[in-house]
C-alpha atoms as a PDB file:
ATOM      1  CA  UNK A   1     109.445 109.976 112.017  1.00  0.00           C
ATOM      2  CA  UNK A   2     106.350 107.750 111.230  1.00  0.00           C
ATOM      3  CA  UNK A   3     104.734 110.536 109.099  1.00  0.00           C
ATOM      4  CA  UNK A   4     107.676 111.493 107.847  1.00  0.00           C
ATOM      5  CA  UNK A   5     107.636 107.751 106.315  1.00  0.00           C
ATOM      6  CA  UNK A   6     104.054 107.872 105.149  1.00  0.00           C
ATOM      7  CA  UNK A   7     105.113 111.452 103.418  1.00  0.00           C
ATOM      8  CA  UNK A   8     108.019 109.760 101.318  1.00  0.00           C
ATOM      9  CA  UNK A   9     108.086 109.612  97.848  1.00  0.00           C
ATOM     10  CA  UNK A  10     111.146 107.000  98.114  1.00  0.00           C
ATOM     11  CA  UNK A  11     108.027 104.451 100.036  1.00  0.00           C
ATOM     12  CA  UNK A  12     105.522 105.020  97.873  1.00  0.00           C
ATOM     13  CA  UNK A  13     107.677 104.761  94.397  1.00  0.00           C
ATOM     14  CA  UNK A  14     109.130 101.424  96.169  1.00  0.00           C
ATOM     15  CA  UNK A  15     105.792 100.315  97.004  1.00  0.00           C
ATOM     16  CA  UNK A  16     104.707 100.806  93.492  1.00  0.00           C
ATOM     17  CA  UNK A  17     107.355  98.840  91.619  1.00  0.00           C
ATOM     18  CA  UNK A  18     106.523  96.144  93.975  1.00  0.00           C
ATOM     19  CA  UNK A  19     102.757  96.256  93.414  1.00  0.00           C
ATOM     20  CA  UNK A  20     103.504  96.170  90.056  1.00  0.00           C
ATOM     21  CA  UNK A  21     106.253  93.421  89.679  1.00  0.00           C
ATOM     22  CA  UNK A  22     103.995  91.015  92.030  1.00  0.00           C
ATOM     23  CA  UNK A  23     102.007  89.726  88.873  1.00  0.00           C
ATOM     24  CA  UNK A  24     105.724  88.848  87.389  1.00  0.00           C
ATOM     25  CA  UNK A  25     106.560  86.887  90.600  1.00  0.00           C
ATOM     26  CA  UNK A  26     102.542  85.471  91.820  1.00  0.00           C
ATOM     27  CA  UNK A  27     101.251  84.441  88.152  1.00  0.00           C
ATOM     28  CA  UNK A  28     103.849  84.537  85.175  1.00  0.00           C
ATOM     29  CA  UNK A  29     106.823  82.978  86.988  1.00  0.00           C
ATOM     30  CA  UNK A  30     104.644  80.727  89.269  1.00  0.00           C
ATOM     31  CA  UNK A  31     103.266  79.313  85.794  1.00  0.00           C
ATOM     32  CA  UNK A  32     106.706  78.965  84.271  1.00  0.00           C
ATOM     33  CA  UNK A  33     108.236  76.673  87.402  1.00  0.00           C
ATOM     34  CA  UNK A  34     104.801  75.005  88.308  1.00  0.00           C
ATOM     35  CA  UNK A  35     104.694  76.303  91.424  1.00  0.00           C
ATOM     36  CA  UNK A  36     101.995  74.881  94.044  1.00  0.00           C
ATOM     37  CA  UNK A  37     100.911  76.472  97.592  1.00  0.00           C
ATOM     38  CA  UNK A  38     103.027  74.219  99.603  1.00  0.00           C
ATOM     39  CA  UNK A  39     100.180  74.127 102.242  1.00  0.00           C
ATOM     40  CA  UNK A  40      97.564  72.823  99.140  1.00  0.00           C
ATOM     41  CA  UNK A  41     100.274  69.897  98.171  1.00  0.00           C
ATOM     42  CA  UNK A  42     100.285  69.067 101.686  1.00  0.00           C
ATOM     43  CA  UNK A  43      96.308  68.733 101.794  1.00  0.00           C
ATOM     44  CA  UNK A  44      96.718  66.390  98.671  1.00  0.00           C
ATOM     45  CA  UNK A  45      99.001  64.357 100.147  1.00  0.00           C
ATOM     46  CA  UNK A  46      96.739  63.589 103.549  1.00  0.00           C
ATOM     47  CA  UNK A  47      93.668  63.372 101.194  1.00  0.00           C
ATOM     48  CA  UNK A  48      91.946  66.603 102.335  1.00  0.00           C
ATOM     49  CA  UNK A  49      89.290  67.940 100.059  1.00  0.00           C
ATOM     50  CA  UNK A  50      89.437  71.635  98.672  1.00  0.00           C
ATOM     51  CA  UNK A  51      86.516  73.754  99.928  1.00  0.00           C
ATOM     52  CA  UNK A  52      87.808  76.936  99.041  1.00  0.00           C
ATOM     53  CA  UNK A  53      85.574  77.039  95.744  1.00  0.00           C
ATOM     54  CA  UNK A  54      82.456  76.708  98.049  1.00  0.00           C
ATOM     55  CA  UNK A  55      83.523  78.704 101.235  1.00  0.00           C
ATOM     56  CA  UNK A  56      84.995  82.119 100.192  1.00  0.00           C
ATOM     57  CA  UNK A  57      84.883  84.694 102.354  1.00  0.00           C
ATOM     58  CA  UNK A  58      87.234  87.255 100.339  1.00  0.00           C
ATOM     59  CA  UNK A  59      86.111  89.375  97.188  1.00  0.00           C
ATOM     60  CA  UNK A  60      90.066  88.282  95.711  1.00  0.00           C
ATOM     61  CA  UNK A  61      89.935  84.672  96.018  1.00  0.00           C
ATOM     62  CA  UNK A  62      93.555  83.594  94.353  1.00  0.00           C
ATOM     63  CA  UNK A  63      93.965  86.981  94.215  1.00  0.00           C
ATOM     64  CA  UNK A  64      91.905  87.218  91.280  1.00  0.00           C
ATOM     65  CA  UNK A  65      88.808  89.685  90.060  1.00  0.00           C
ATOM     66  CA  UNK A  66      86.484  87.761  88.101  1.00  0.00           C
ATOM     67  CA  UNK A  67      86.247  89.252  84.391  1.00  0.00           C
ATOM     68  CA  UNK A  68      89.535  90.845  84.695  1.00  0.00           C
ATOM     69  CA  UNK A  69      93.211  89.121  84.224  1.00  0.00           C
ATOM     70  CA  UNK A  70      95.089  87.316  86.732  1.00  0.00           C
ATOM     71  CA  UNK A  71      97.572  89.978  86.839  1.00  0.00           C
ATOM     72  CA  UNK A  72      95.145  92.625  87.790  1.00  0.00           C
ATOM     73  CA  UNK A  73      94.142  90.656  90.917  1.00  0.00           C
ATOM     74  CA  UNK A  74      97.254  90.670  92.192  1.00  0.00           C
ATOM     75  CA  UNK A  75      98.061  94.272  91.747  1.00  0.00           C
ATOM     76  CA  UNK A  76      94.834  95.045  92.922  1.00  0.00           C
ATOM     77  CA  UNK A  77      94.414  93.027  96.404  1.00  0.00           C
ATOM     78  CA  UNK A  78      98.301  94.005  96.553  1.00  0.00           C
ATOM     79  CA  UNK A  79      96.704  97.853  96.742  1.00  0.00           C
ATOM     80  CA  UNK A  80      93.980  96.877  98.754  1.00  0.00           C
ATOM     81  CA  UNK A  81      96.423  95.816 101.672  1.00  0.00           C
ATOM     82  CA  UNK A  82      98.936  98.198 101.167  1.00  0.00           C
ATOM     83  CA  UNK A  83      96.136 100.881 101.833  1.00  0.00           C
ATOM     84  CA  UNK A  84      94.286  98.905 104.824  1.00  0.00           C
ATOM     85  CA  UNK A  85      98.206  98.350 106.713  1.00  0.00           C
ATOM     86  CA  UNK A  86      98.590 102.418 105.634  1.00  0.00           C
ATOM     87  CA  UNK A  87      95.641 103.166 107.343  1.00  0.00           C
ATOM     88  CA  UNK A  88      96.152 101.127 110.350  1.00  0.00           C
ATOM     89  CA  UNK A  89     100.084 102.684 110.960  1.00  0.00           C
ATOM     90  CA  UNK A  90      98.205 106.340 110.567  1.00  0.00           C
ATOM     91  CA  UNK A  91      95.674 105.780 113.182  1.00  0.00           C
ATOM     92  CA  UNK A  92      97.959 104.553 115.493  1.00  0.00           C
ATOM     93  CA  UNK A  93     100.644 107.178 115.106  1.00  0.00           C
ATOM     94  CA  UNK A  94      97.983 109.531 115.013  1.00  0.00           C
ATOM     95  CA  UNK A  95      96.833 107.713 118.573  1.00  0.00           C
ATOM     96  CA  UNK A  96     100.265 107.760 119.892  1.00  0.00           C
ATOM     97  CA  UNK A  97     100.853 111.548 118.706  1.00  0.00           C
ATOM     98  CA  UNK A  98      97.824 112.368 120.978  1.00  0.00           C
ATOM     99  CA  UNK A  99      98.770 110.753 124.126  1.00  0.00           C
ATOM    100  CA  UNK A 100     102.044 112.670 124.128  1.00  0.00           C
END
């Protein structure tokens, strides 16, 4: 059933229009309702300092590419995860195929 899943063009046209409507929904509309990280209002609020600028450990901080438009990021990591959880589920069910 799993690779059955993997094999459907239903997923992967779903996955698609999501990938490419999450700019709409992490950037555009997030700009047009001033939308704030809840967990970043919270920091203000107790007085922490951001050290995200200095400590990065991720090639997409804020989902962004540097040179490239915000919307690009998001589509991008968006791929990037949607591949590494894809890759994870076929290993497994290739695992699990094995044992039986």
């Amino acid at each position: 059933m799993a690779s059955n899943l993997i094999k459907s063009k239903k997923v992967w046209i779903a996955i698609a229009i999501m990938l490419v409507a999450s700019p709409l929904l992490g950037v555009v509309l997030a700009d047009v309702v001033n939308y704030h990280e809840p967990l970043d209002l919270a920091a203000e609020i107790v007085g922490l300092r951001d050290v995200s600028e200095k400590i990065t450990w991720t090639p997409f901080f804020d989902y962004s590419i540097p040179g490239f438009p915000a919307e690009a990021g998001y589509v991008l990591a968006g791929a990037l995860g949607v591949a590494v959880i894809v890759a994870i589920g076929y290993v497994v069910m290739k695992a699990v195929e094995t044992r039986e």
